[in-house]
N, C-alpha and C. Protein backbone atom coordinates (compact mmCIF):
# COMPACT_ATOMS: atom_id res chain seq x y z
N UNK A 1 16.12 -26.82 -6.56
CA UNK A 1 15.55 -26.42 -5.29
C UNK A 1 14.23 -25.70 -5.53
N UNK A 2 13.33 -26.22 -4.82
CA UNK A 2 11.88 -25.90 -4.70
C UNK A 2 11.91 -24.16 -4.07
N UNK A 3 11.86 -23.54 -4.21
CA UNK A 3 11.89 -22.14 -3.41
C UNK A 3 10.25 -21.56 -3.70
N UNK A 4 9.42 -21.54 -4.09
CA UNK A 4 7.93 -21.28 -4.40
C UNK A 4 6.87 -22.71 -4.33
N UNK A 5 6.25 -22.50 -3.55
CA UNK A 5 4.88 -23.22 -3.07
C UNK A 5 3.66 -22.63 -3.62
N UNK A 6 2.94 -23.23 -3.67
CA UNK A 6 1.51 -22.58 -4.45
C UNK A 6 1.00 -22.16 -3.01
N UNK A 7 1.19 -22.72 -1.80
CA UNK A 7 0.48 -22.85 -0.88
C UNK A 7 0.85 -21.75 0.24
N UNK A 8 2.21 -21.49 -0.33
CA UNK A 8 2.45 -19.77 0.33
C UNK A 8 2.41 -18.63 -0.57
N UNK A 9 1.53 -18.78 -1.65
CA UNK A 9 1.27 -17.53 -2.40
C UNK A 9 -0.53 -17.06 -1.64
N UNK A 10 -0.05 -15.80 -2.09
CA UNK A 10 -1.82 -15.64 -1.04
C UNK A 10 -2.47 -14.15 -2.03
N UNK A 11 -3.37 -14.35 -2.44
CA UNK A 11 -4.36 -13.07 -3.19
C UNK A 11 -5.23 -12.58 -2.25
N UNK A 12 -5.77 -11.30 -2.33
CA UNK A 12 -6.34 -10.15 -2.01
C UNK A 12 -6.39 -10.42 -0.67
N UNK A 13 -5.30 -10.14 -0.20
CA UNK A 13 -4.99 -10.57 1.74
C UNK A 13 -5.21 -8.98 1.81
N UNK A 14 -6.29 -9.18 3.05
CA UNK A 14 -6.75 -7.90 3.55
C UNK A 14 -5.92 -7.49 4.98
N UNK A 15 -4.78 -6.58 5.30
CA UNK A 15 -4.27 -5.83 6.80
C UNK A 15 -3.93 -4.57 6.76
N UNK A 16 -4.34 -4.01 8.36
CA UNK A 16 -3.98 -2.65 8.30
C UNK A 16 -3.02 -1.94 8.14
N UNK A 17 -1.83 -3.06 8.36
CA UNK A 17 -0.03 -2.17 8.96
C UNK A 17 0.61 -3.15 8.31
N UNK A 18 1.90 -2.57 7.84
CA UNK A 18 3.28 -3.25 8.03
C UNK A 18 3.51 -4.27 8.60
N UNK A 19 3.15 -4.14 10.13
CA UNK A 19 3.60 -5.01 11.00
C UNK A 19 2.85 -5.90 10.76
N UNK A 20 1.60 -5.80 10.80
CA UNK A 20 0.19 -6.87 10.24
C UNK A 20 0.86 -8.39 9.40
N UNK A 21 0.98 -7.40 8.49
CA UNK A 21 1.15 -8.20 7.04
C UNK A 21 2.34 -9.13 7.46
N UNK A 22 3.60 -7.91 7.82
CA UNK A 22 4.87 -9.53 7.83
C UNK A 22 4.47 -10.25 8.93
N UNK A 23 3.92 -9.90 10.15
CA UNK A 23 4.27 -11.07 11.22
C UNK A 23 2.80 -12.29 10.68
N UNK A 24 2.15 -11.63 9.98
CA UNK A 24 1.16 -12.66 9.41
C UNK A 24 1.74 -13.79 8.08
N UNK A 25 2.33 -12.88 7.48
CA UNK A 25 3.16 -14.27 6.29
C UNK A 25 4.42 -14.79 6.87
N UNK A 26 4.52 -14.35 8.39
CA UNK A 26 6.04 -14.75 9.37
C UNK A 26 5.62 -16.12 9.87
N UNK A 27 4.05 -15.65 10.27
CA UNK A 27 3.29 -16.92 11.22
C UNK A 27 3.17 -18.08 10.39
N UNK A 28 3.31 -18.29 8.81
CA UNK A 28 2.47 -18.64 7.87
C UNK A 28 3.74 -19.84 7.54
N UNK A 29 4.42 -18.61 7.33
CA UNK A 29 5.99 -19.68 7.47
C UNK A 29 6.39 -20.49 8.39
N UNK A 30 6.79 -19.63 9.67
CA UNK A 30 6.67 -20.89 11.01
C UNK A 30 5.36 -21.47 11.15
N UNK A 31 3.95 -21.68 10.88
CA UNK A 31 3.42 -23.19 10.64
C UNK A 31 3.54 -24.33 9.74
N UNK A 32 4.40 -23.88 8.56
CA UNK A 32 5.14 -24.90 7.89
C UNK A 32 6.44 -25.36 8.37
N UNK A 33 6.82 -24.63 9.28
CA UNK A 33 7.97 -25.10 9.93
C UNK A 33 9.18 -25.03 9.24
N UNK A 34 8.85 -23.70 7.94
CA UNK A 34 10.41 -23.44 7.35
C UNK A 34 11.36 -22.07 7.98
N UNK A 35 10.50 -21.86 9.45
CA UNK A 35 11.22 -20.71 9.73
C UNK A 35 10.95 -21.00 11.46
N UNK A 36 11.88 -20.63 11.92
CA UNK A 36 11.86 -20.42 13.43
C UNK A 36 11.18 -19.77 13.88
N UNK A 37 10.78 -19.74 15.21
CA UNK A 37 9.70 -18.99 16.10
C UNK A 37 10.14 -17.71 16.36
N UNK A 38 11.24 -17.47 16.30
CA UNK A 38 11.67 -16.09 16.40
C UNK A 38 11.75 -15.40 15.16
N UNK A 39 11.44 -15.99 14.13
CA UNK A 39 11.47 -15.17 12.49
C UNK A 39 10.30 -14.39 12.40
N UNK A 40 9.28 -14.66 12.66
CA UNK A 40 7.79 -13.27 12.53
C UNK A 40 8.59 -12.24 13.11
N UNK A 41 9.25 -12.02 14.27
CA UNK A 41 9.75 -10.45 15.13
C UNK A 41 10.88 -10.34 14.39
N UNK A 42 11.72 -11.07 14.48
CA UNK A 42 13.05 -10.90 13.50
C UNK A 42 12.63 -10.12 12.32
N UNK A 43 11.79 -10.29 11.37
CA UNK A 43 11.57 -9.68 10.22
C UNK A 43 11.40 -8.38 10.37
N UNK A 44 10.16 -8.30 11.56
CA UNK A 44 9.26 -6.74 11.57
C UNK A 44 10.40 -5.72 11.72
N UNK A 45 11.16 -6.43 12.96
CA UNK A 45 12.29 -5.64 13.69
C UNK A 45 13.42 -5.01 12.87
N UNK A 46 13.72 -5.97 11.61
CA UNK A 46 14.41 -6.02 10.41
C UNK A 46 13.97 -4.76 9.34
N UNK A 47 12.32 -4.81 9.27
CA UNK A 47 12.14 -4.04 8.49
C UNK A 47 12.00 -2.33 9.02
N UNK A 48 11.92 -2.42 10.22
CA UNK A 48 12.39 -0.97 10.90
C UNK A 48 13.48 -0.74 10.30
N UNK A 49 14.67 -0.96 10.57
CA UNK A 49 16.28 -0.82 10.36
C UNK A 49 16.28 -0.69 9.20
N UNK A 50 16.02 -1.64 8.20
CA UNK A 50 16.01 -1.59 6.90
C UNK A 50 15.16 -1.89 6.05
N UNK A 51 14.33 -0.90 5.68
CA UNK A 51 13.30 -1.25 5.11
C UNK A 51 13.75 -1.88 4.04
N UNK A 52 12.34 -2.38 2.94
CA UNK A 52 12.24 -2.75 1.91
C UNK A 52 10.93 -2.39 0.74
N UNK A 53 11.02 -1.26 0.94
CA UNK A 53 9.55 -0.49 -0.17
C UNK A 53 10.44 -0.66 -1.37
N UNK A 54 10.04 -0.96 -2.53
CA UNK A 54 10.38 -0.06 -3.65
C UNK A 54 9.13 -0.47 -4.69
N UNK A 55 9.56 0.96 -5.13
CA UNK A 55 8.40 1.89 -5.80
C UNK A 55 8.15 1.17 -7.50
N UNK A 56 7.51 0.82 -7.90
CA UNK A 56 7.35 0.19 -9.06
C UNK A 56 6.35 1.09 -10.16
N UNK A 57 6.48 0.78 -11.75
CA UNK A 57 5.80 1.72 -12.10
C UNK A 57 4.34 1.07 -12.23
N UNK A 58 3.79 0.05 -11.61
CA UNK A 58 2.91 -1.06 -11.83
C UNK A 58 2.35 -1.33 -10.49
N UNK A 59 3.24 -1.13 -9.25
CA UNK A 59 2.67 -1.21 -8.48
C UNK A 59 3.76 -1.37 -7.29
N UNK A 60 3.67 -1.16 -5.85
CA UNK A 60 4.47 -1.03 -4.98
C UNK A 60 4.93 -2.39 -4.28
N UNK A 61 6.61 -2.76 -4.01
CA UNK A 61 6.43 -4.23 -3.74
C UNK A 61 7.56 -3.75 -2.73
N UNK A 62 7.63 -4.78 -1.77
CA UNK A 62 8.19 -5.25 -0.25
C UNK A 62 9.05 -6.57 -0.60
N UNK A 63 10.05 -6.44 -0.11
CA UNK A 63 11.11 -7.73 0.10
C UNK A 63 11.71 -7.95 1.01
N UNK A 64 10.64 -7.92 2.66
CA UNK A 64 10.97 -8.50 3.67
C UNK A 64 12.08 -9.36 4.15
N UNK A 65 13.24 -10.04 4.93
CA UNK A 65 13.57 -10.77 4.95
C UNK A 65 14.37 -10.46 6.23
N UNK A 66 14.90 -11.66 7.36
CA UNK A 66 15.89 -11.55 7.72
C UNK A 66 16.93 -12.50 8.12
N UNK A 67 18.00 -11.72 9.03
CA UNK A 67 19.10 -12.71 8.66
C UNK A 67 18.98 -14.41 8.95
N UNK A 68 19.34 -15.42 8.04
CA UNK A 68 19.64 -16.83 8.33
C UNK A 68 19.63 -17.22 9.56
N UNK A 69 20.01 -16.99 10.32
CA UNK A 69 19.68 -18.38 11.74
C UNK A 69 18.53 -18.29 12.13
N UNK A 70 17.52 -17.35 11.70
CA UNK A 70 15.84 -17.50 11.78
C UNK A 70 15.30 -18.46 10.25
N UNK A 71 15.44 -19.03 9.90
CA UNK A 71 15.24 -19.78 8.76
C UNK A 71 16.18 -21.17 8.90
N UNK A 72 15.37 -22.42 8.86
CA UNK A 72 15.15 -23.65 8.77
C UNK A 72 15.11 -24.10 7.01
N UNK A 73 14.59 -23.82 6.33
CA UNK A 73 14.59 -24.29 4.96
C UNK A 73 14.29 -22.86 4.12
N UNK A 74 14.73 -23.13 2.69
CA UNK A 74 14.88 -21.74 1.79
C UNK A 74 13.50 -21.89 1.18
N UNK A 75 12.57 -20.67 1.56
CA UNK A 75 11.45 -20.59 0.80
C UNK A 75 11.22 -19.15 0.47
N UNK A 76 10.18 -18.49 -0.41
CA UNK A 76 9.65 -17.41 -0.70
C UNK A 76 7.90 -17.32 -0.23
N UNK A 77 7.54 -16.68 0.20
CA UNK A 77 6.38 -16.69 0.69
C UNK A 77 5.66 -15.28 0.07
N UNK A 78 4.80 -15.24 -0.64
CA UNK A 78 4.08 -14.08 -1.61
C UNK A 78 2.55 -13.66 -1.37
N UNK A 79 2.34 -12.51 -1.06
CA UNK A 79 0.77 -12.25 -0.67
C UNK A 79 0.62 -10.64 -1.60
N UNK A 80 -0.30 -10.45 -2.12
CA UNK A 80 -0.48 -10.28 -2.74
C UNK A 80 -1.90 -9.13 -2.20
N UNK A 81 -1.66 -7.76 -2.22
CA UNK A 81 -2.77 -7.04 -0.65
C UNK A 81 -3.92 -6.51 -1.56
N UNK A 82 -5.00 -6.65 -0.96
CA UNK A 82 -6.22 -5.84 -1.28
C UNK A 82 -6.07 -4.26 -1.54
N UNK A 83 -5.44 -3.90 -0.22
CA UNK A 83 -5.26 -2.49 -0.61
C UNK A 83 -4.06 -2.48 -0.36
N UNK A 84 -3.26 -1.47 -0.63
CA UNK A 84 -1.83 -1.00 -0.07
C UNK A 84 -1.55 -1.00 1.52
N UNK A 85 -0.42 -1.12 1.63
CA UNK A 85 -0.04 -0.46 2.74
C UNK A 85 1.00 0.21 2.84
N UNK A 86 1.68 0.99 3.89
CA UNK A 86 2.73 1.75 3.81
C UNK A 86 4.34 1.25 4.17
N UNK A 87 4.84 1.29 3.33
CA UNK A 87 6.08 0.68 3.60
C UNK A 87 7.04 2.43 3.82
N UNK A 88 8.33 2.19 4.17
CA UNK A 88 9.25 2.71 4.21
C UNK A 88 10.22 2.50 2.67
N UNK A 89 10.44 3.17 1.90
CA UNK A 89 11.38 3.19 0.65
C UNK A 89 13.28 2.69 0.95
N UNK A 90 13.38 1.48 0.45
CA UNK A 90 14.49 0.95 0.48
C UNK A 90 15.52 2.16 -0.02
N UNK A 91 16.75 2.40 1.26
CA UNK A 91 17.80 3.24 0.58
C UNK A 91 17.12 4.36 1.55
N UNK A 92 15.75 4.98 1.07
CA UNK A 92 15.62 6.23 1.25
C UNK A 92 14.33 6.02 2.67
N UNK A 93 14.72 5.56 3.61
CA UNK A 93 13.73 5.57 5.05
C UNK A 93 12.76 6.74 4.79
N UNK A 94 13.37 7.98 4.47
CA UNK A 94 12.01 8.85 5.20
C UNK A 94 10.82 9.13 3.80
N UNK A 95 11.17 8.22 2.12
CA UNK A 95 10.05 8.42 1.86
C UNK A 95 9.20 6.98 1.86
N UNK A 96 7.70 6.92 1.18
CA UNK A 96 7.23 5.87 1.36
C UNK A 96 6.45 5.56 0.44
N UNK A 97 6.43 3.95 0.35
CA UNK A 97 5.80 3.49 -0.85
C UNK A 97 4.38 2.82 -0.27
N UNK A 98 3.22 2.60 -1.44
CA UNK A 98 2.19 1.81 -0.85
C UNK A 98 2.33 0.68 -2.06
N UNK A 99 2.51 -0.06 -0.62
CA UNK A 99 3.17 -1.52 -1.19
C UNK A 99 1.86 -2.81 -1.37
N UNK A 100 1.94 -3.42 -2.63
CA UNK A 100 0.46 -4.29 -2.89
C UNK A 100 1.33 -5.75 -3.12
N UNK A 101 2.36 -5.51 -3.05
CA UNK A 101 3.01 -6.98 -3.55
C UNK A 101 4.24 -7.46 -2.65
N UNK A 102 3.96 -7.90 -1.68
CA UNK A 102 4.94 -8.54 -0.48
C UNK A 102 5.43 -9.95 -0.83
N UNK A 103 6.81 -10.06 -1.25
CA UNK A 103 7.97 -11.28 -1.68
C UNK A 103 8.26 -11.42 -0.55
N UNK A 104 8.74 -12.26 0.54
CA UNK A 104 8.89 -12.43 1.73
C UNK A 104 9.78 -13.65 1.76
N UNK A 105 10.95 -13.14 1.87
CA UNK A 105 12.35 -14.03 1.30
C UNK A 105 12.47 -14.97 2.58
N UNK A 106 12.84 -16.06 2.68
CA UNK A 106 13.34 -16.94 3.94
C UNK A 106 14.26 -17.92 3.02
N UNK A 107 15.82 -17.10 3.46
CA UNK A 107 16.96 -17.65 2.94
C UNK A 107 17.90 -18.42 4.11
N UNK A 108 18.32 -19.26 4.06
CA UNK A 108 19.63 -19.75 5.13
C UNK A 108 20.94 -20.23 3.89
N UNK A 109 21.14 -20.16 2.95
CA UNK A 109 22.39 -20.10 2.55
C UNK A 109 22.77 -18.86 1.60
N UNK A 110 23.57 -18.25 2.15
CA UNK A 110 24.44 -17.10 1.35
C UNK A 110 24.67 -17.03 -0.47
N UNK A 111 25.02 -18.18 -0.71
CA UNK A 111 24.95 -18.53 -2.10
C UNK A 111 23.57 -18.58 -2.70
N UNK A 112 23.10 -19.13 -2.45
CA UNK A 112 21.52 -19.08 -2.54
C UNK A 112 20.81 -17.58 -3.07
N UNK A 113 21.19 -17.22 -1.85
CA UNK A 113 20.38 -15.58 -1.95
C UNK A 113 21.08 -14.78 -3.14
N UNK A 114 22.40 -14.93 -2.81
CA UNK A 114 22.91 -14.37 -4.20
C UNK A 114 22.07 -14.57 -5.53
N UNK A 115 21.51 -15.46 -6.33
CA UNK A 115 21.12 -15.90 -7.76
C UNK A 115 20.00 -15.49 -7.13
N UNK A 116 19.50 -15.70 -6.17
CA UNK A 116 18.14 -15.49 -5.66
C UNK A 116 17.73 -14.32 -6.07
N UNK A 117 18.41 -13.29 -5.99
CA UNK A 117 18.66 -11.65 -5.73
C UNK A 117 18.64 -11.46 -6.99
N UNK A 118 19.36 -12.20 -7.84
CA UNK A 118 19.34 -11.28 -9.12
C UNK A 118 18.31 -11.89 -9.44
N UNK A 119 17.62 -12.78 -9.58
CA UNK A 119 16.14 -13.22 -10.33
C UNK A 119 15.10 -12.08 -9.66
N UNK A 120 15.48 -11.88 -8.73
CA UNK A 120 14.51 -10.72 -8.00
C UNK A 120 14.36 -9.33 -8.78
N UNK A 121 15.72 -8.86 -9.28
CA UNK A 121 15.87 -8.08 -9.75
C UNK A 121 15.27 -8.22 -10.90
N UNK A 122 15.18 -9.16 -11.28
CA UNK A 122 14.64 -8.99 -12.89
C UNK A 122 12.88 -9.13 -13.10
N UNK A 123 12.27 -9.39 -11.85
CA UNK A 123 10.89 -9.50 -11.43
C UNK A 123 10.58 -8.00 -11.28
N UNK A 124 11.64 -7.34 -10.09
CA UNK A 124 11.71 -6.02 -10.27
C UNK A 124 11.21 -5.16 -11.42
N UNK A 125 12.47 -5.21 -12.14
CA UNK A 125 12.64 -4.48 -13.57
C UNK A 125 11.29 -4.64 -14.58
N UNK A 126 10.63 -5.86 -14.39
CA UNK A 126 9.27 -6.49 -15.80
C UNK A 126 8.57 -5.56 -15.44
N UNK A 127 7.85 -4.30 -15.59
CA UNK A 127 6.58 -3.73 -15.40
C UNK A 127 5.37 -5.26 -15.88
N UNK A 128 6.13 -5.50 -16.94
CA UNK A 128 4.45 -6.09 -17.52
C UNK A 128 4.45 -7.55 -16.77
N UNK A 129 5.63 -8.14 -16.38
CA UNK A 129 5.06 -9.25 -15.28
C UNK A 129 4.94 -8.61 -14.11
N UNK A 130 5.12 -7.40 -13.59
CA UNK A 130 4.29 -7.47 -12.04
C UNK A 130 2.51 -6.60 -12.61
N UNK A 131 2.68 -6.31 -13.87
CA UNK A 131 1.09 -5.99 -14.00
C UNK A 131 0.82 -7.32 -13.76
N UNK A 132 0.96 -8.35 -14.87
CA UNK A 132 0.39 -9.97 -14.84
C UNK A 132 0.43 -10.39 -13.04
N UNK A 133 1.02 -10.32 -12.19
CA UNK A 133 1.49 -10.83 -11.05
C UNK A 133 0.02 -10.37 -10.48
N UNK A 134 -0.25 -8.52 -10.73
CA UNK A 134 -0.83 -7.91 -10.14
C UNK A 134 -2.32 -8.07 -10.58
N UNK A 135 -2.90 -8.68 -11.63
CA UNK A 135 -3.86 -8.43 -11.80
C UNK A 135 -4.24 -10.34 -12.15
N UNK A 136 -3.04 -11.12 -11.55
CA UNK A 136 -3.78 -12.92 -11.51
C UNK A 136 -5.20 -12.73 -10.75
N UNK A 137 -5.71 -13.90 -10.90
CA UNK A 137 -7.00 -14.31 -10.04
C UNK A 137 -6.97 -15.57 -9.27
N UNK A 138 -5.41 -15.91 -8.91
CA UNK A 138 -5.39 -17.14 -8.93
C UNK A 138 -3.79 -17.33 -7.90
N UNK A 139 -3.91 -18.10 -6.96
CA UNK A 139 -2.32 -18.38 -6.73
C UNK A 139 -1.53 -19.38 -7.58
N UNK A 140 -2.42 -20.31 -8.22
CA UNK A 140 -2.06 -20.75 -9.52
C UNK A 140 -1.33 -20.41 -10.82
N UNK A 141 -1.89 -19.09 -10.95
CA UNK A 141 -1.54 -17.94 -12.20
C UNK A 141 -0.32 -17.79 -11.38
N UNK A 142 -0.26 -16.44 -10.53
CA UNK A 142 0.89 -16.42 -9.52
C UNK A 142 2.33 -17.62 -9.97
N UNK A 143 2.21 -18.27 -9.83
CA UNK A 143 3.03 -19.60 -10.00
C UNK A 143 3.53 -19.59 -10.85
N UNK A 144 2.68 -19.83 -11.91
CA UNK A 144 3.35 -19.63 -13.55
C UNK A 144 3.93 -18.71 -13.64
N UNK A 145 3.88 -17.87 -13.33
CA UNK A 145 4.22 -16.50 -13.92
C UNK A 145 5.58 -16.12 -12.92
N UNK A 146 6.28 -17.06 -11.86
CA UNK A 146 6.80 -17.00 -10.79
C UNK A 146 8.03 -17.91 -11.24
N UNK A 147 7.15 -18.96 -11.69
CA UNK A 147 7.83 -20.41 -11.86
C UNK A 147 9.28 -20.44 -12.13
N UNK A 148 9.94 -19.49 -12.25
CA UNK A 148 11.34 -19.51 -12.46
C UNK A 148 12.49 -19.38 -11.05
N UNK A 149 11.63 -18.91 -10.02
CA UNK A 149 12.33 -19.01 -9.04
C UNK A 149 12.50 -20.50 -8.74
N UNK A 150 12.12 -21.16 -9.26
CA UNK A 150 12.25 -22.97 -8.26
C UNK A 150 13.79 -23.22 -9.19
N UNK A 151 14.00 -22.15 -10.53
CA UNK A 151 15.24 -22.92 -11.02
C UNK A 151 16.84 -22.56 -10.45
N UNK A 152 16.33 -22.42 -9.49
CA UNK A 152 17.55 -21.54 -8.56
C UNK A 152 18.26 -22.89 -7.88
N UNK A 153 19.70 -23.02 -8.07
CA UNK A 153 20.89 -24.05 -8.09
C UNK A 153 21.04 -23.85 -6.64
């Protein structure tokens, strides 16, 4: 399963807010038509309730997502911000991270997300691949350096 596109990875995306950013890689998704029209608000609304900041020692990353019946096909959608923005800290709402690396999950099967999740985790954990992630020039680079999410069963 294909889960990474070159064509939804995005470098030095310039927005002011939170809200900015997901309902913009929300929109990006529903014009490929792997996510429903109600998934841009679904997400934002999602990430009120439960955020997704966490704090990296390399740099601050977001893992947007929400629940399945807003999602049509399983993709990851990745942008990659000029400057930070402010997220809310996963677990801990009232502190906050400035987040430069938005993963923007669009899952519809349960199993899926599972293996999904732990490859995440281990993107997590690399300081030195989210430096590499963080300092590509390229959504190309991005890819390579990504390329392991497509081996997801």
């Amino acid at each position: 399963m294909k889960l990474l596109d070159k064509d939804l990875i995005e470098l030095d995306v310039i927005t002011e807010s939170k809200d900015e950013i997901l309902r913009y890689m929300g929109q990006k998704l529903l014009d490929k038509k792997i996510v429903k029209d109600t998934y841009p608000e679904a997400v934002v609304t999602r990430e009120k309730e439960f955020p997704t900041g966490i704090p990296s020692k390399n740099l601050g990353i977001a893992i947007p997502h929400t629940v399945a019946d807003h999602v049509v096909e399983p993709k990851v959608a990745i942008s990659i911000l000029k400057n930070p923005v402010e997220f809310q800290m996963m677990g801990e709402p009232g502190q906050k991270v400035q987040v430069s690396l938005i993963i923007m999950i669009a899952i519809n099967n349960p199993d899926l997300q599972i293996d999904f999740l732990q490859k995440l985790v281990s993107i997590i954990e690399d300081h030195e691949l989210l430096r590499k992630i963080k300092d590509s020039k390229s959504a190309d680079e991005v890819y390579e350096l990504l390329s392991f999410l497509n081996e997801i069963k």
